[in-house]
Every structure is written in structure tokens, then in C-alpha cells.
N, C-alpha and C. Protein backbone atom coordinates (compact mmCIF):
# COMPACT_ATOMS: atom_id res chain seq x y z
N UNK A 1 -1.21 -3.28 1.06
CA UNK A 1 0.03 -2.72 1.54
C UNK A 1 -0.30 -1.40 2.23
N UNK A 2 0.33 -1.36 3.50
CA UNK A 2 -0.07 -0.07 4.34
C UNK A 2 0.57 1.07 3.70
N UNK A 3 0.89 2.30 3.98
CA UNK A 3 1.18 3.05 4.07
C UNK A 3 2.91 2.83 4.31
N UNK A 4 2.87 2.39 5.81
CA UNK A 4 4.45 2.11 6.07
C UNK A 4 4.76 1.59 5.62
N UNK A 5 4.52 -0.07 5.28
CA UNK A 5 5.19 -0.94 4.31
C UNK A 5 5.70 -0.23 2.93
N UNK A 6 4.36 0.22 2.46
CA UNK A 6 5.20 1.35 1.02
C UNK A 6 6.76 1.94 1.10
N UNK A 7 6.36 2.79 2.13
CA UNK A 7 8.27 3.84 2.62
C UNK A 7 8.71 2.12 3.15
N UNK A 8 8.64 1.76 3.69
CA UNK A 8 9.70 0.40 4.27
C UNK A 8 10.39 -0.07 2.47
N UNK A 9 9.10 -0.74 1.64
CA UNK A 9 9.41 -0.96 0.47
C UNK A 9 10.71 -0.11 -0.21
N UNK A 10 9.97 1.28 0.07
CA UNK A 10 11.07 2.43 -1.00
C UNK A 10 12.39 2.63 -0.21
N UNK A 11 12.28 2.33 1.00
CA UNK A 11 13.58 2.34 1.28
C UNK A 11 14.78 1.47 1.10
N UNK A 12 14.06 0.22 1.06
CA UNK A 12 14.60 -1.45 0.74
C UNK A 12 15.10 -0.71 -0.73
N UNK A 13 14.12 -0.39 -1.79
CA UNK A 13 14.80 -0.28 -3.01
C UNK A 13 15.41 1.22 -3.31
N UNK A 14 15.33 2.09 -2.19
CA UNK A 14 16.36 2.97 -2.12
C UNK A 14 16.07 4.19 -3.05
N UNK A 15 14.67 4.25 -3.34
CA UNK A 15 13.79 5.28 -3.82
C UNK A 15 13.17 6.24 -3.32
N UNK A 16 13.03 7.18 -3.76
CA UNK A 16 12.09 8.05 -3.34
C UNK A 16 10.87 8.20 -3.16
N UNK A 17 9.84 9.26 -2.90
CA UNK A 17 8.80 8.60 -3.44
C UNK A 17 8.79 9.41 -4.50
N UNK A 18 9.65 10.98 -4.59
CA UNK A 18 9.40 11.75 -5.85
C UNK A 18 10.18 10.56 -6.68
N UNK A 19 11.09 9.70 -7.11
CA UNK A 19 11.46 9.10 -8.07
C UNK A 19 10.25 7.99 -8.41
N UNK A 20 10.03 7.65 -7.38
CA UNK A 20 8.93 6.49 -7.78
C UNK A 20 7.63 7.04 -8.69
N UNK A 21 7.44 7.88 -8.24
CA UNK A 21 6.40 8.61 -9.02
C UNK A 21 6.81 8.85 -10.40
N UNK A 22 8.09 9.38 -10.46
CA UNK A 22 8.66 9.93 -12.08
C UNK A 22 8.82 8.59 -12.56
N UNK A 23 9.04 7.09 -12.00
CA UNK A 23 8.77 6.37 -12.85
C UNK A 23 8.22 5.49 -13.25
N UNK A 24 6.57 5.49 -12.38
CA UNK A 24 5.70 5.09 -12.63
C UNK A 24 4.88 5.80 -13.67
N UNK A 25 4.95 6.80 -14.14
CA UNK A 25 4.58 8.33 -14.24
C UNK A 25 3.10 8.39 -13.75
N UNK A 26 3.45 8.42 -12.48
CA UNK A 26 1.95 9.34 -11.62
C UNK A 26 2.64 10.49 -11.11
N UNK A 27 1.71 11.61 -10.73
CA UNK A 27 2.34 12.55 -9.85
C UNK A 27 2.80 12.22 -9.04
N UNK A 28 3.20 13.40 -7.80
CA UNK A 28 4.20 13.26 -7.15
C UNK A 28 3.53 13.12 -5.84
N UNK A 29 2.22 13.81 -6.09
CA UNK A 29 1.46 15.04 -5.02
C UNK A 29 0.28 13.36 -5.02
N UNK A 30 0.15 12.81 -5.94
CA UNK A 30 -0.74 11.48 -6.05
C UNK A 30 0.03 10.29 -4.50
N UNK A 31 1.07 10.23 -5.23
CA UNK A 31 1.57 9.06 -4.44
C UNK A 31 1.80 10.01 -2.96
N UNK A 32 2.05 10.90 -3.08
CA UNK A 32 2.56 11.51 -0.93
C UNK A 32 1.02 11.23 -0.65
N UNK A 33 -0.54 11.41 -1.24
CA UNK A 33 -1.42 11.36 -0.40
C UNK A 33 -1.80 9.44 -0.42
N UNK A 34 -1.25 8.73 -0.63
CA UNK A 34 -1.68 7.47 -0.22
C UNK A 34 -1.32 7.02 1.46
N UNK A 35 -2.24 7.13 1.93
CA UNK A 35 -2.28 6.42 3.00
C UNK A 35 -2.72 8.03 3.76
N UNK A 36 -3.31 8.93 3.10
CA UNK A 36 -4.29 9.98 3.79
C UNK A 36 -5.29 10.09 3.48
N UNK A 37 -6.21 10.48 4.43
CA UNK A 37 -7.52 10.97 3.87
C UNK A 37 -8.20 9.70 3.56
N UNK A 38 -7.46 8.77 4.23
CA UNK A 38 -8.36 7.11 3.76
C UNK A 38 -8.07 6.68 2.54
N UNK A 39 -7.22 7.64 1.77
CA UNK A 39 -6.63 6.65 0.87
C UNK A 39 -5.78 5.29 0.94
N UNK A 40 -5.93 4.32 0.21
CA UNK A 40 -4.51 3.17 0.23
C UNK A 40 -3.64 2.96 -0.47
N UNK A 41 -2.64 2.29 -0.24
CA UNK A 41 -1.34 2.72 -1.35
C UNK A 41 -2.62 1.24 -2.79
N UNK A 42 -2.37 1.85 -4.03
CA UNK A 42 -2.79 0.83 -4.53
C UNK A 42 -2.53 -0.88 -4.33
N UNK A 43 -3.08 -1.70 -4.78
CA UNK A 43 -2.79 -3.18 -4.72
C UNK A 43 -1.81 -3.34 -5.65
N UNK A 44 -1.47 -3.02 -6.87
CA UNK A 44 -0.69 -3.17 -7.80
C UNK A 44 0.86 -2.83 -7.36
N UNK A 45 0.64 -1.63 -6.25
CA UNK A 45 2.50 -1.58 -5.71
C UNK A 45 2.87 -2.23 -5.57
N UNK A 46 2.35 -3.21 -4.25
CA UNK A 46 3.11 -3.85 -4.09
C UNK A 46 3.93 -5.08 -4.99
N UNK A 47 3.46 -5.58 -6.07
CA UNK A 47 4.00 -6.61 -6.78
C UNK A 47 4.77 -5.83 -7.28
N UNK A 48 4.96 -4.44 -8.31
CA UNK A 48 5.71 -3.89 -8.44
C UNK A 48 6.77 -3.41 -7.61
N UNK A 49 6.57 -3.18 -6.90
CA UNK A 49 7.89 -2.98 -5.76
C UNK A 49 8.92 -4.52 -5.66
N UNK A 50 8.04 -5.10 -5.68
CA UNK A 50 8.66 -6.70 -5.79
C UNK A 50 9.42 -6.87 -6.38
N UNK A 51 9.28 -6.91 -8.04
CA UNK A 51 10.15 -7.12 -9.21
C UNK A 51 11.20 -5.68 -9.46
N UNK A 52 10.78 -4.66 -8.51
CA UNK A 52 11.64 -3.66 -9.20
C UNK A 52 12.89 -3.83 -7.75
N UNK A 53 12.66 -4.57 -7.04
CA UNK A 53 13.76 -4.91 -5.95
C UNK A 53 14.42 -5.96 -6.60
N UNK A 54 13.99 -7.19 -7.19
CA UNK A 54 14.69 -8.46 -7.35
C UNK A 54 15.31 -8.10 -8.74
N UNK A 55 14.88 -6.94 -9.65
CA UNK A 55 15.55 -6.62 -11.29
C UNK A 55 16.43 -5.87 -10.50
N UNK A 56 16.49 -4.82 -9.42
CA UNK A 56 17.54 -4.51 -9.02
C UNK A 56 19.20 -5.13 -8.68
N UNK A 57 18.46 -6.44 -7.87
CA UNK A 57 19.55 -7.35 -7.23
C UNK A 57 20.51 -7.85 -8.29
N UNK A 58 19.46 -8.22 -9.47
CA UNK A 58 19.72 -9.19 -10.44
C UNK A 58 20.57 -8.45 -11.21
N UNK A 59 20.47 -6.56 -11.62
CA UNK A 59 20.99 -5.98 -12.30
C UNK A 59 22.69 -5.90 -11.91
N UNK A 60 22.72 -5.97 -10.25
CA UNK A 60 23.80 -5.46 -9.40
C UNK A 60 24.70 -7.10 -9.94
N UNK A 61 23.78 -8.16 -9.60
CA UNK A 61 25.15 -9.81 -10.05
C UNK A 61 25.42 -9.39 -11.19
N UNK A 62 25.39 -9.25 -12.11
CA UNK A 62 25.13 -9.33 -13.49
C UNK A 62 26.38 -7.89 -13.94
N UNK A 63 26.25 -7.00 -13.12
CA UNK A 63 27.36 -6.41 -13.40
C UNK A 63 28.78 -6.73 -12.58
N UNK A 64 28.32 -7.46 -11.53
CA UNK A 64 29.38 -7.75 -10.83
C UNK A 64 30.44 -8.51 -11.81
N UNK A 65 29.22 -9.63 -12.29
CA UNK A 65 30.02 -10.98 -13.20
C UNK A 65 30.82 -10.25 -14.41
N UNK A 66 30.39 -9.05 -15.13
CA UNK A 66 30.86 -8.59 -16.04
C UNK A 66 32.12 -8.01 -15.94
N UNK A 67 32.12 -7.34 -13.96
CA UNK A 67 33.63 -6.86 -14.10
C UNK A 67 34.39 -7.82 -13.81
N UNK A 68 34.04 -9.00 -13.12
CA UNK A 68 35.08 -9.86 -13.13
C UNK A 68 35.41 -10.70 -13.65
N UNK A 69 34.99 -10.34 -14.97
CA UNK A 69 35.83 -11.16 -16.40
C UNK A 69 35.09 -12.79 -16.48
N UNK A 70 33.84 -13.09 -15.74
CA UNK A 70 33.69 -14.63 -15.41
C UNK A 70 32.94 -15.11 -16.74
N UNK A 71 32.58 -14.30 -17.56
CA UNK A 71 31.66 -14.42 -18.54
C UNK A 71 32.39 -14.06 -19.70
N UNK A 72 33.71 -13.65 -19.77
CA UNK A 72 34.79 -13.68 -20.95
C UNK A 72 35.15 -15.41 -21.07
């Protein structure tokens, strides 16, 4: 995963990168230098970015269904 794809990612899930960091718990100052100095964003983001978009989606139906009584 490039660099851009990462911010493309965090923007899709509407993060920061200071939040992403607080809850991955890496620094802050760690994750702004990926994709400098020849660093790469790790391999592991990206699958994580994955599931923390689709637990998102899933969190958003799931309350939807709750306010609209479909599960009473």
C-alpha cells in the first residue's frame, strides 16, 4: 500500500492519521513518516484498514435496525 492509498484509505474511513495512530497505539510522528525517507506504509495496514471500514459499515446497519424497531 502506497503512501496515497493509506490517506485515500483514512479518508474512506474518515480518520485521521493522529486518530489512527491513537488507535493502533503507534505514535503519531511514526505513522506521518511512512511513505518518507523510503519508508512504506506497513503490509499489515492495509488488511486492517479493511475490516476497520466494513466493522464500520456493519456498526452503522446495525444501529440503523435498532432505531427502527425491526429487531423488537
Amino acid at each position: 500500500m502506497s503512501n496515497d492509498e493509506f490517506d485515500a484509505r483514512l479518508k474512506e474511513a474518515k480518520l485521521t492519521k493522529k486518530e489512527f495512530a491513537r488507535i493502533v497505539e503507534m505514535s503519531y510522528g511514526g505513522v506521518v513518516n511512512w511513505g518518507r525517507e523510503q519508508q512504506t506504509v506497513p503490509s499489515w495496514v492495509e488488511s486492517w484498514m479493511k475490516l476497520y471500514i466494513e466493522n464500520r459499515k456493519f456498526e452503522s446497519l446495525k444501529q440503523s435496525i435498532k432505531e427502527s424497531g425491526a429487531c423488537s
